[in-house]
N, C-alpha and C. Protein backbone atom coordinates (compact mmCIF):
# COMPACT_ATOMS: atom_id res chain seq x y z
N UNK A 1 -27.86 66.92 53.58
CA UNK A 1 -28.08 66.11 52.40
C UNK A 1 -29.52 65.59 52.38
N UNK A 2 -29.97 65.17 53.68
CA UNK A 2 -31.63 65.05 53.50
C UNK A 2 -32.45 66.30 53.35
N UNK A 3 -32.48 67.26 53.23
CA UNK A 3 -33.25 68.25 52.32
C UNK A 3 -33.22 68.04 51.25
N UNK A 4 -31.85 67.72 50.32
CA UNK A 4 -32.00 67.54 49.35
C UNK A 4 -32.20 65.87 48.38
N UNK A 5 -32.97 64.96 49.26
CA UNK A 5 -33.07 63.70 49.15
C UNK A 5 -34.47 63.84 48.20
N UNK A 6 -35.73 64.37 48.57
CA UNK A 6 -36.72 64.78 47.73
C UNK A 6 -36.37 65.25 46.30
N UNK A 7 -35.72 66.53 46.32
CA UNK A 7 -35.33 66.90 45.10
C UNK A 7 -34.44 66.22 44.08
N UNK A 8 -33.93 65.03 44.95
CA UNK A 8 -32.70 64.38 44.23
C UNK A 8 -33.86 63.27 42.97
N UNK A 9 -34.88 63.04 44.42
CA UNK A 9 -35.98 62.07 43.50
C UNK A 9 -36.94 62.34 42.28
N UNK A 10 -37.26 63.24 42.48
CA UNK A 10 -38.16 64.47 41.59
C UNK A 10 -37.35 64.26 40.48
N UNK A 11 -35.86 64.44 40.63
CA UNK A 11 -35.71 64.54 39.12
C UNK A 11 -35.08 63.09 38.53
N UNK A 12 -34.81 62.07 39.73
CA UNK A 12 -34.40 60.95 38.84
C UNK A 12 -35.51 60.31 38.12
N UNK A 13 -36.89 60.88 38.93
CA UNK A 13 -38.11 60.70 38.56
C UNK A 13 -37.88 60.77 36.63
N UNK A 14 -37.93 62.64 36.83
CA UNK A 14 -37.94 62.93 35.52
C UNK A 14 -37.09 62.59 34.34
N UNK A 15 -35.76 62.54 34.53
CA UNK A 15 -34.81 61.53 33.86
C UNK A 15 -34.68 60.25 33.58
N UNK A 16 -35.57 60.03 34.20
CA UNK A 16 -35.94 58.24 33.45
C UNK A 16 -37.50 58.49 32.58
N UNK A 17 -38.02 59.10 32.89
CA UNK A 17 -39.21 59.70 32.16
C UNK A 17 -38.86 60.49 31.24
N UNK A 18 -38.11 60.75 30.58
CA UNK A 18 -37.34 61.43 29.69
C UNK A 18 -36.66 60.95 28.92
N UNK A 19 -36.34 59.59 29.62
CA UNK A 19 -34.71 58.88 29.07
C UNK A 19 -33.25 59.31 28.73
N UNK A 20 -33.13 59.75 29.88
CA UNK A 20 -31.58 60.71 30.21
C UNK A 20 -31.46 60.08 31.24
N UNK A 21 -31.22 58.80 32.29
CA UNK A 21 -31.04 58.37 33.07
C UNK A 21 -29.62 58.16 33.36
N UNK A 22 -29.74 57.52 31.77
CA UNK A 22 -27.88 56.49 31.70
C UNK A 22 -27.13 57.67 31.69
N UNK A 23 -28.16 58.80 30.60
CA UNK A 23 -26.49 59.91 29.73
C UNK A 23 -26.12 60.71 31.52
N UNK A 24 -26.75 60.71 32.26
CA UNK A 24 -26.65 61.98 33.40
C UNK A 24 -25.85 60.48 34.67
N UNK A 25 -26.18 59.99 34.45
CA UNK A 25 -25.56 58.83 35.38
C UNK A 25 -23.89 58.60 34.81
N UNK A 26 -24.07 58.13 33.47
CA UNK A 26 -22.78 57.81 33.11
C UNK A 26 -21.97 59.61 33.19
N UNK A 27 -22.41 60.63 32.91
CA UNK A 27 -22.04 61.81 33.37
C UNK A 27 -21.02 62.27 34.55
N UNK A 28 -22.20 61.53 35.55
CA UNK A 28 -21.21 61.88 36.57
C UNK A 28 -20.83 60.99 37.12
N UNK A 29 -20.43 60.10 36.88
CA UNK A 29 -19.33 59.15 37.18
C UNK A 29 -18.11 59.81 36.19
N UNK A 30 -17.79 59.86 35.24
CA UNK A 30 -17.11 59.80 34.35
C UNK A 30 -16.19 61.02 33.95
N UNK A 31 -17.18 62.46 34.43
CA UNK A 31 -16.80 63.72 34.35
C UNK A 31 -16.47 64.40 35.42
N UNK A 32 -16.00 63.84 36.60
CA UNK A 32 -16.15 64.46 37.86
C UNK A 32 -15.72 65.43 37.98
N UNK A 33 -14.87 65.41 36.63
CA UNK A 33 -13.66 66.83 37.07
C UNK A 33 -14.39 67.94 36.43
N UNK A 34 -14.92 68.10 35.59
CA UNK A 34 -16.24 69.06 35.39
C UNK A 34 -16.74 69.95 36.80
N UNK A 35 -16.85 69.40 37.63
CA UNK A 35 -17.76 69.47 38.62
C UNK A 35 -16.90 70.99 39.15
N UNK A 36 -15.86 71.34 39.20
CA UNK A 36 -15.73 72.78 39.71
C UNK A 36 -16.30 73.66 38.77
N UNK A 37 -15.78 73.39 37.05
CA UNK A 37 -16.52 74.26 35.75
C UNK A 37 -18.07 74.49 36.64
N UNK A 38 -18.98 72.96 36.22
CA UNK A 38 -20.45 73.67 36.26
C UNK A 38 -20.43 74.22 37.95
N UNK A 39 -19.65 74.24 39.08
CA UNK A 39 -19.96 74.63 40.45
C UNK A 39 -19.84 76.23 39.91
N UNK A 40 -18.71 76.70 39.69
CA UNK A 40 -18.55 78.24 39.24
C UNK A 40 -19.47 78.80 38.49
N UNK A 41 -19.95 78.21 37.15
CA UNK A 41 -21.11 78.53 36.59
C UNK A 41 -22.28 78.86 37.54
N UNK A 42 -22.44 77.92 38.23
CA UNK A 42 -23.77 77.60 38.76
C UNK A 42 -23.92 79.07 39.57
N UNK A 43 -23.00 79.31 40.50
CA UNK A 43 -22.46 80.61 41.30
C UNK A 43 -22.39 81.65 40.62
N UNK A 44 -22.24 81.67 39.09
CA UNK A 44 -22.04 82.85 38.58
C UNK A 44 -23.42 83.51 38.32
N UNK A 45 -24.24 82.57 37.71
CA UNK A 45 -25.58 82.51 37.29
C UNK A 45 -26.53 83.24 37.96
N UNK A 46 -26.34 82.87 39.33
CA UNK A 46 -26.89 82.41 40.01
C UNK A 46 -27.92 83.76 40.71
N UNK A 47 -26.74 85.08 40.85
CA UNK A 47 -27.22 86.17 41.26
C UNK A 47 -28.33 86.58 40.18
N UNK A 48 -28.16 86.51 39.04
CA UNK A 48 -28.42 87.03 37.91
C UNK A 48 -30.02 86.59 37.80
N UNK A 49 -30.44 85.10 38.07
CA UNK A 49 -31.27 84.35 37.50
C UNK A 49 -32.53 84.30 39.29
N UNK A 50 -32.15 84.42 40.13
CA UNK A 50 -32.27 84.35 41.42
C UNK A 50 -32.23 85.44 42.59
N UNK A 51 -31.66 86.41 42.22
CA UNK A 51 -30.90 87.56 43.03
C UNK A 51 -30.96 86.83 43.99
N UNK A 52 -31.90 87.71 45.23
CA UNK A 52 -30.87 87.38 46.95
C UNK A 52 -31.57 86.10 47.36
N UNK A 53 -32.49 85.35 46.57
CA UNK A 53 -33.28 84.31 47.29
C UNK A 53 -32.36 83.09 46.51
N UNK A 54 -31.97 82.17 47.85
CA UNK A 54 -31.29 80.93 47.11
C UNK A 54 -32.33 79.61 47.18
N UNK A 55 -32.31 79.17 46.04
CA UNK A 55 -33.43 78.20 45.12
C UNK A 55 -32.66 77.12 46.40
N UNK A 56 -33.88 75.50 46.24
CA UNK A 56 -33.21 74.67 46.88
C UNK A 56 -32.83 73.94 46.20
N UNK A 57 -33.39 73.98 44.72
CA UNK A 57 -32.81 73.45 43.53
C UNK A 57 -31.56 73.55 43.29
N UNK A 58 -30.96 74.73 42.98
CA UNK A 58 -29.53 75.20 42.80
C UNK A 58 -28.84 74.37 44.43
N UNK A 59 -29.44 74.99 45.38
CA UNK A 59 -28.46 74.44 46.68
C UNK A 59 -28.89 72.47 46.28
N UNK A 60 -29.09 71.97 45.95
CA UNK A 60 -29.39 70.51 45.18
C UNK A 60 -28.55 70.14 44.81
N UNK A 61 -28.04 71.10 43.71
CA UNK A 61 -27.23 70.60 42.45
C UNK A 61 -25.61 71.60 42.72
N UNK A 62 -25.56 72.18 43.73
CA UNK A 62 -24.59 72.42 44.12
C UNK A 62 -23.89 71.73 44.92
N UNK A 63 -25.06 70.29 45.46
CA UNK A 63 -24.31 69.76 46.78
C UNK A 63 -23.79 68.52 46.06
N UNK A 64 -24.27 68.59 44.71
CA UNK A 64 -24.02 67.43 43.64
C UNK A 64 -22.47 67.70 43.14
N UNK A 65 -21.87 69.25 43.16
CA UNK A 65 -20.79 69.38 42.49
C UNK A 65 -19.53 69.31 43.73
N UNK A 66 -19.88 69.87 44.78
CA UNK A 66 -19.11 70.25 46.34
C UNK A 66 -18.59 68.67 46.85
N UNK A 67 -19.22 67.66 46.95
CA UNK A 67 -20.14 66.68 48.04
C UNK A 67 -20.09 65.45 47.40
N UNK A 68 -19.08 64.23 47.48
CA UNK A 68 -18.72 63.20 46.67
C UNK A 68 -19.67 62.56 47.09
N UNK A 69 -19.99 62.45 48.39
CA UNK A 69 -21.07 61.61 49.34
C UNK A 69 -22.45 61.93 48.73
N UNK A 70 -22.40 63.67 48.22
CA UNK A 70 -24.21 63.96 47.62
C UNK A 70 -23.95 63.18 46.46
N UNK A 71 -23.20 63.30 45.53
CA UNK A 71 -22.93 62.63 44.06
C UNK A 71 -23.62 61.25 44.35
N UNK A 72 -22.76 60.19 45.01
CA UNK A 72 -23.33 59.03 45.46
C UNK A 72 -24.49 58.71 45.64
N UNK A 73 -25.02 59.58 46.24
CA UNK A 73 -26.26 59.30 47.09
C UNK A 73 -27.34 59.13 45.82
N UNK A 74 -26.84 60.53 45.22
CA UNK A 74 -27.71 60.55 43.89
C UNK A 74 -27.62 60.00 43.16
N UNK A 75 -26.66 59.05 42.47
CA UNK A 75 -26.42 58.04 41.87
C UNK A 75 -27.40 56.80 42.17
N UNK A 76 -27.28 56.72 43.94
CA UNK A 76 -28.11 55.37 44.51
C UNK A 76 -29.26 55.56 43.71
N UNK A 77 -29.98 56.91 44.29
CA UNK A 77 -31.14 57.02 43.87
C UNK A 77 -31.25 57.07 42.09
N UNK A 78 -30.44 57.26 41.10
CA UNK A 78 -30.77 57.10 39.95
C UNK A 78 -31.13 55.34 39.73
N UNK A 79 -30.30 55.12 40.17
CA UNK A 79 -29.95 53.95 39.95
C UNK A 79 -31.23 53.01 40.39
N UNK A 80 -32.27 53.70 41.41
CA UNK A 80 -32.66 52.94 42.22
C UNK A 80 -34.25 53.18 41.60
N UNK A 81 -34.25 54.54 41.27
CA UNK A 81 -35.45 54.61 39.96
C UNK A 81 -36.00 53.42 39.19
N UNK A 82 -34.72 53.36 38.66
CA UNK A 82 -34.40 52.24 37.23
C UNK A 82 -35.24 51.26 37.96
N UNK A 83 -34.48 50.48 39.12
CA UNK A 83 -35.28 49.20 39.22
C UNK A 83 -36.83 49.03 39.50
């Protein structure tokens, strides 16, 4: 999960710089059950957009859908943007 602690920041970075903070926060709190839909997507995609090299981005946002503890974490850090 600390590999993906940088990347988690980068983009809470950009989501508050954007102002998508709340909609992607209140997101995943709210939609959890989503989280196998976009995991399968993400996997399906994935060969297609990537072939044999795996992004650390995707492994990021995969540990976001797998990983209640990554969800959290990333939450802290949205959350922690804000202040």
């Amino acid at each position: 999960m600390l590999e993906n602690h940088n990347i988690w920041q980068s983009w809470s970075r950009q989501l508050h710089k954007w102002g998508m903070a709340d909609i992607v926060e209140n997101l995943l709190e709210s939609f959890s059950g989503f989280d196998d839909i976009l995991r399968h997507l993400i996997y399906f995609i994935e060969p297609f957009v990537f072939g044999d090299r795996r992004n650390n981005t995707i492994q990021a946002l995969l540990a976001l859908c797998d990983d209640e503890c990554a969800r959290s974490s990333f939450l802290e850090i949205l959350k922690d943007t804000d202040a």
